[in-house]
Protein backbone atom coordinates (compact mmCIF):
# COMPACT_ATOMS: atom_id res chain seq x y z
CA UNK A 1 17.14 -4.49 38.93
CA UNK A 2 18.77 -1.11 38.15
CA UNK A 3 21.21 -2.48 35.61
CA UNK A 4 19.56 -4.95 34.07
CA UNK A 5 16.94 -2.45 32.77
CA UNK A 6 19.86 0.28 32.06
CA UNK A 7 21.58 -2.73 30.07
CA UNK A 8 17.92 -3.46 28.21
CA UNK A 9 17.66 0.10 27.20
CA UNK A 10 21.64 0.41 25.49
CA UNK A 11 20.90 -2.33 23.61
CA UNK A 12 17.43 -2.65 22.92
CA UNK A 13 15.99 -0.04 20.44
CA UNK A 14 18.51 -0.41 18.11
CA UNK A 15 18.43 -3.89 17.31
CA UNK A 16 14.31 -3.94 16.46
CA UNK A 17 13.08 -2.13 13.79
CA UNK A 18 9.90 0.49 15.32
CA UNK A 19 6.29 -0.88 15.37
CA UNK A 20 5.31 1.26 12.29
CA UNK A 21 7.91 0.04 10.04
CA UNK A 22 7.02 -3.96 11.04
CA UNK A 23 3.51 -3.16 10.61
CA UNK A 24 4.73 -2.01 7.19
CA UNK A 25 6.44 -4.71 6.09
CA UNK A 26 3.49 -7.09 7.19
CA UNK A 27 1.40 -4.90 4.71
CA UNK A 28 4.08 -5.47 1.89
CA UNK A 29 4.51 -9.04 2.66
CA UNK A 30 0.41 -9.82 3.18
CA UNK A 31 0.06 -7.97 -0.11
CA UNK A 32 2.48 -9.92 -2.15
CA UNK A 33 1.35 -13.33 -1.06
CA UNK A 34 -1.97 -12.47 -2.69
CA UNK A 35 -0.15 -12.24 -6.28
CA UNK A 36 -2.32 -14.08 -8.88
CA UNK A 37 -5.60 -13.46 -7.31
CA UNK A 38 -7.78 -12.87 -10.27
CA UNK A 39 -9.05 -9.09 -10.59
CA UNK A 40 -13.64 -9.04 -9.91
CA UNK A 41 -15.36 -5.37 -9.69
CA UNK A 42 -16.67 -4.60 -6.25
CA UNK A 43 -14.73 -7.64 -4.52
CA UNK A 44 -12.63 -7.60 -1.80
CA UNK A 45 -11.49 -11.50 -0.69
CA UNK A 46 -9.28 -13.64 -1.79
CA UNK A 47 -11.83 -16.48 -2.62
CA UNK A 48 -14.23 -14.25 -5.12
CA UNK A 49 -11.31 -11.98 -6.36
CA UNK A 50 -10.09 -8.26 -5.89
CA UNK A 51 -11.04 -4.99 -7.24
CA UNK A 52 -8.04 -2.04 -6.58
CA UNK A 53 -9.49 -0.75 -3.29
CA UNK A 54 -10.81 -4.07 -2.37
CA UNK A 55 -7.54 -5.46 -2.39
CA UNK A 56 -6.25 -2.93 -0.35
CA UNK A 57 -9.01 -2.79 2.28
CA UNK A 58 -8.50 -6.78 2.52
CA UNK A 59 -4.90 -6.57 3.54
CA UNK A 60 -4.93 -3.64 5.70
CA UNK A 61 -8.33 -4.87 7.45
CA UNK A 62 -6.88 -8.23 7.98
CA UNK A 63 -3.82 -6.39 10.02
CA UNK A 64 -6.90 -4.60 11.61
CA UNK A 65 -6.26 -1.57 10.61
CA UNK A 66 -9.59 0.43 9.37
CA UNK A 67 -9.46 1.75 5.75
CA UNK A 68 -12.29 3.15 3.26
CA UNK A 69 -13.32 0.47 0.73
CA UNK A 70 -13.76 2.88 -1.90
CA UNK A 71 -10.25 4.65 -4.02
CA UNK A 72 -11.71 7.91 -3.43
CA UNK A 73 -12.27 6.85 0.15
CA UNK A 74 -8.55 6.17 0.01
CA UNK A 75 -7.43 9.45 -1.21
CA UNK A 76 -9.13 11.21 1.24
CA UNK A 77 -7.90 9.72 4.17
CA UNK A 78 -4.35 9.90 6.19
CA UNK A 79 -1.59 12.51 5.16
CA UNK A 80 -0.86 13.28 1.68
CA UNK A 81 3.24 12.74 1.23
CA UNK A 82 5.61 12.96 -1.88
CA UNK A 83 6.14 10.30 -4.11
CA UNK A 84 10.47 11.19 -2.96
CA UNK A 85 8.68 10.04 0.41
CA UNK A 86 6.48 7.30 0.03
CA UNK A 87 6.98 4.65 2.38
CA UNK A 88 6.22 1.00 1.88
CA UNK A 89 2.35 0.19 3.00
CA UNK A 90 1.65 3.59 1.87
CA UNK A 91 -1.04 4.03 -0.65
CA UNK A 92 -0.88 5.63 -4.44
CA UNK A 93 -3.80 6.91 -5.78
CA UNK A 94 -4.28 7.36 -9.59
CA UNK A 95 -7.44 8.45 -11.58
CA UNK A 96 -9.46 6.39 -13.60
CA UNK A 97 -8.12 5.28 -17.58
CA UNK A 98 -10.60 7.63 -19.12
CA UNK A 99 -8.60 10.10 -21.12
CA UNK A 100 -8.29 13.27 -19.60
CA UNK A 101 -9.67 12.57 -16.41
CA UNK A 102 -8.01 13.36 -13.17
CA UNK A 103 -11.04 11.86 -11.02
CA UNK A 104 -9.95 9.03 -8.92
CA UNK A 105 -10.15 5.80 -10.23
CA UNK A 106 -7.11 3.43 -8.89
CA UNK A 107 -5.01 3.11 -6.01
CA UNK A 108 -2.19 0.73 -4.84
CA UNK A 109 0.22 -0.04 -1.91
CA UNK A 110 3.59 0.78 -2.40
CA UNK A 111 5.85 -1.92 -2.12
CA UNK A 112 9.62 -0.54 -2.78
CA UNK A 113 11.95 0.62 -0.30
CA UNK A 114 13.07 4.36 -0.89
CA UNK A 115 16.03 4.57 -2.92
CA UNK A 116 14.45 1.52 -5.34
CA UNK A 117 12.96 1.54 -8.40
CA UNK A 118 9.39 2.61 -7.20
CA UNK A 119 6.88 -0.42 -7.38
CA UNK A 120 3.56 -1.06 -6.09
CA UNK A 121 0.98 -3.74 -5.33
CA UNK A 122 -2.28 -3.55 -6.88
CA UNK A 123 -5.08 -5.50 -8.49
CA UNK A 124 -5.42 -4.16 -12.09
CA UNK A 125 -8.62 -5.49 -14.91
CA UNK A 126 -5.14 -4.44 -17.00
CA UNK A 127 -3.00 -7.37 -18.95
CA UNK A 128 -1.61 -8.95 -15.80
CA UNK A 129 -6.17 -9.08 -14.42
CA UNK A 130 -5.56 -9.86 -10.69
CA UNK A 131 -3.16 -8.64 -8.15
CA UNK A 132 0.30 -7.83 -9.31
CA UNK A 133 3.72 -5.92 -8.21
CA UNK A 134 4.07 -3.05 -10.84
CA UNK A 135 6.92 -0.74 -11.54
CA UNK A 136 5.78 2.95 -12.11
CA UNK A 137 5.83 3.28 -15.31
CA UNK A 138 4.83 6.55 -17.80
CA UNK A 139 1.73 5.45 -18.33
CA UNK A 140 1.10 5.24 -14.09
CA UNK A 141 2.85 8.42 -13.58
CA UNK A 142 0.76 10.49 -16.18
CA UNK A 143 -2.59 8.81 -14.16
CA UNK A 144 -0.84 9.78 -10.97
CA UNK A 145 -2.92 12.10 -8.20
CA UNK A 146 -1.12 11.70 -4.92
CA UNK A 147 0.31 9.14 -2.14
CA UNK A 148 -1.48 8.53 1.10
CA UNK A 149 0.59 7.89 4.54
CA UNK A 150 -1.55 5.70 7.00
CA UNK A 151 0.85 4.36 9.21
CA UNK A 152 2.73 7.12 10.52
CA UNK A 153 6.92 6.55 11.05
């Protein structure tokens, strides 16, 4: 029994990526089969529609993990990171479209790998009106408040 379990534990850890980052990349993938799932205030399933947070609180909540429903909720909760350091399945946060505000007002789940062109997932009233994979763009990064790490590495 002795080597079998010294053999399991050379070879093991390397070859499966950690629980954090698969729970990750369920996020991501969850998140991206929704695409095209029309944008509706205050709704959070994929049969009436999706607001920003209610998107997000549907795809983490269906991986059971807990979230706020609310963006400000959002950007109160887990551990503020960099954007350098955002993770995929972490969330953005961005204030509202009123000029000059910097109250919360959107939030998103990033969906790029570091080193990528930064994208995230999001369901926007915006042009594309339902849930859509976004690059950062100016316009994002001049709304931008902070990124929010739920699912630690």
């Amino acid at each position: 029994m002795g080597a079998f379990h010294k053999e399991r534990v050379e070879t093991y850890p390397e070859e499966l990526p950690s629980m954090a980052e698969s729970l990750r990349a369920r996020i991501v993938e969850y998140g991206k089969s929704l695409k095209g799932i029309k944008y509706k205030y205050a709704a959070s399933s994929p049969g009436q529609g999706f607001d920003c947070s209610g998107f997000i609180y549907h795809v983490f909540t269906s991986l059971n993990i807990n979230v706020p429903r609310s963006s400000a909720g959002l950007a109160g909760a887990g551990k503020a990171v960099t954007i350098d350091e955002a993770l995929p399945g972490d969330i953005i946060i961005f204030t509202g479209t009123a000029p000059g505000s910097r109250s919360v007002g959107h939030s998103g789940i990033v969906s790029s790998m570091p080193g990528e062109a930064f994208t995230f997932l999001h369901s926007t009233s915006g042009r594309e009106y339902g849930v859509t994979e976004t690059p950062l763009s100016e316009a994002y990064r001049r709304r931008f408040v902070k990124v929010v790490r739920l699912i630690q590495p």
